[in-house]
Protein backbone atom coordinates (compact mmCIF):
# COMPACT_ATOMS: atom_id res chain seq x y z
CA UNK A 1 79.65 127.66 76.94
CA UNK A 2 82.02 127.90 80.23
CA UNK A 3 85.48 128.29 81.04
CA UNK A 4 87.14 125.28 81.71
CA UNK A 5 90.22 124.51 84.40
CA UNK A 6 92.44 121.44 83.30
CA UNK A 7 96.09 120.64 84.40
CA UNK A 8 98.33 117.70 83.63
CA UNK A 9 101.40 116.76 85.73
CA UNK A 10 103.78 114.16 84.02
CA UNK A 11 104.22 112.07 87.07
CA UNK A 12 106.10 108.87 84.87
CA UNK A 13 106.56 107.68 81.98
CA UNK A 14 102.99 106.73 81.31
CA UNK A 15 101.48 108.43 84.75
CA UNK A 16 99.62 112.01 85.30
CA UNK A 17 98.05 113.78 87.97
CA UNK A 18 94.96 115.60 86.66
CA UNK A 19 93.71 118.64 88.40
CA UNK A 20 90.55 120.45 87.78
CA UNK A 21 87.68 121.91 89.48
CA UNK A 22 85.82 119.07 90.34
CA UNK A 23 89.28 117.42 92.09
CA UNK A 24 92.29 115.42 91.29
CA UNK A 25 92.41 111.77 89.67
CA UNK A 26 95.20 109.90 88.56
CA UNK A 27 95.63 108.18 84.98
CA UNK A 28 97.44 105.80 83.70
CA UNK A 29 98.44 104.67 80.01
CA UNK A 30 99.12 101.19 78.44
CA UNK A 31 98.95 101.53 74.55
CA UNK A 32 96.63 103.61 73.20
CA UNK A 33 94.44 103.15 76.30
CA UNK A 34 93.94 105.60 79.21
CA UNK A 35 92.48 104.20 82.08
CA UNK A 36 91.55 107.51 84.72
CA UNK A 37 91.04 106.55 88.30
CA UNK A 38 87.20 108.14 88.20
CA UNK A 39 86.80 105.37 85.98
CA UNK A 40 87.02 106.73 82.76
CA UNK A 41 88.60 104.94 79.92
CA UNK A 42 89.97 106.60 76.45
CA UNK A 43 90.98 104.90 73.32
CA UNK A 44 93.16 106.67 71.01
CA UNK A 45 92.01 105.48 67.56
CA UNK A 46 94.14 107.90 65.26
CA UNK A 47 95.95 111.18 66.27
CA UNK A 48 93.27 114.01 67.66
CA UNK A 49 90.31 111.18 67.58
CA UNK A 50 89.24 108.77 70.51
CA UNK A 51 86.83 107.00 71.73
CA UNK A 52 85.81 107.86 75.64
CA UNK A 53 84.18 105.22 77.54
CA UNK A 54 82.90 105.12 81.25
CA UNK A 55 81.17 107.53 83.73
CA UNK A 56 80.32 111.20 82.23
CA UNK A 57 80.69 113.92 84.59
C-alpha cells in the first residue's frame, strides 16, 4: 500500500477542483450524483457508501 495525494477546492456550490498526482479534473454534483470530468461517475447510496461507475485509473 502507497501514499496517496488528494485535494478538494470548493469552487461553488456543487463544483470542485480535484488535484492529485495524476492531474486536475473538475466535478460536478446534481443529487446524490457526481459526475468527474475524467469521466467518472459516483452515486451516493447512504452516508460513507457509493457506488463508483466509469473509467478506473
Amino acid at each position: 500500500m502507497g501514499f496517496v495525494f488528494r485535494k478538494r477546492i470548493k469552487a461553488g456550490k456543487n463544483t470542485a477542483v480535484n488535484l492529485s498526482k495524476s492531474g486536475a479534473s473538475v466535478s460536478e454534483r446534481v443529487g446524490p450524483v457526481t459526475i468527474s470530468s475524467r469521466g467518472r461517475v459516483t452515486i451516493r447510496i447512504l452516508p460513507g457508501l457509493s457506488f463508483r461507475l466509469g473509467r478506473r485509473r
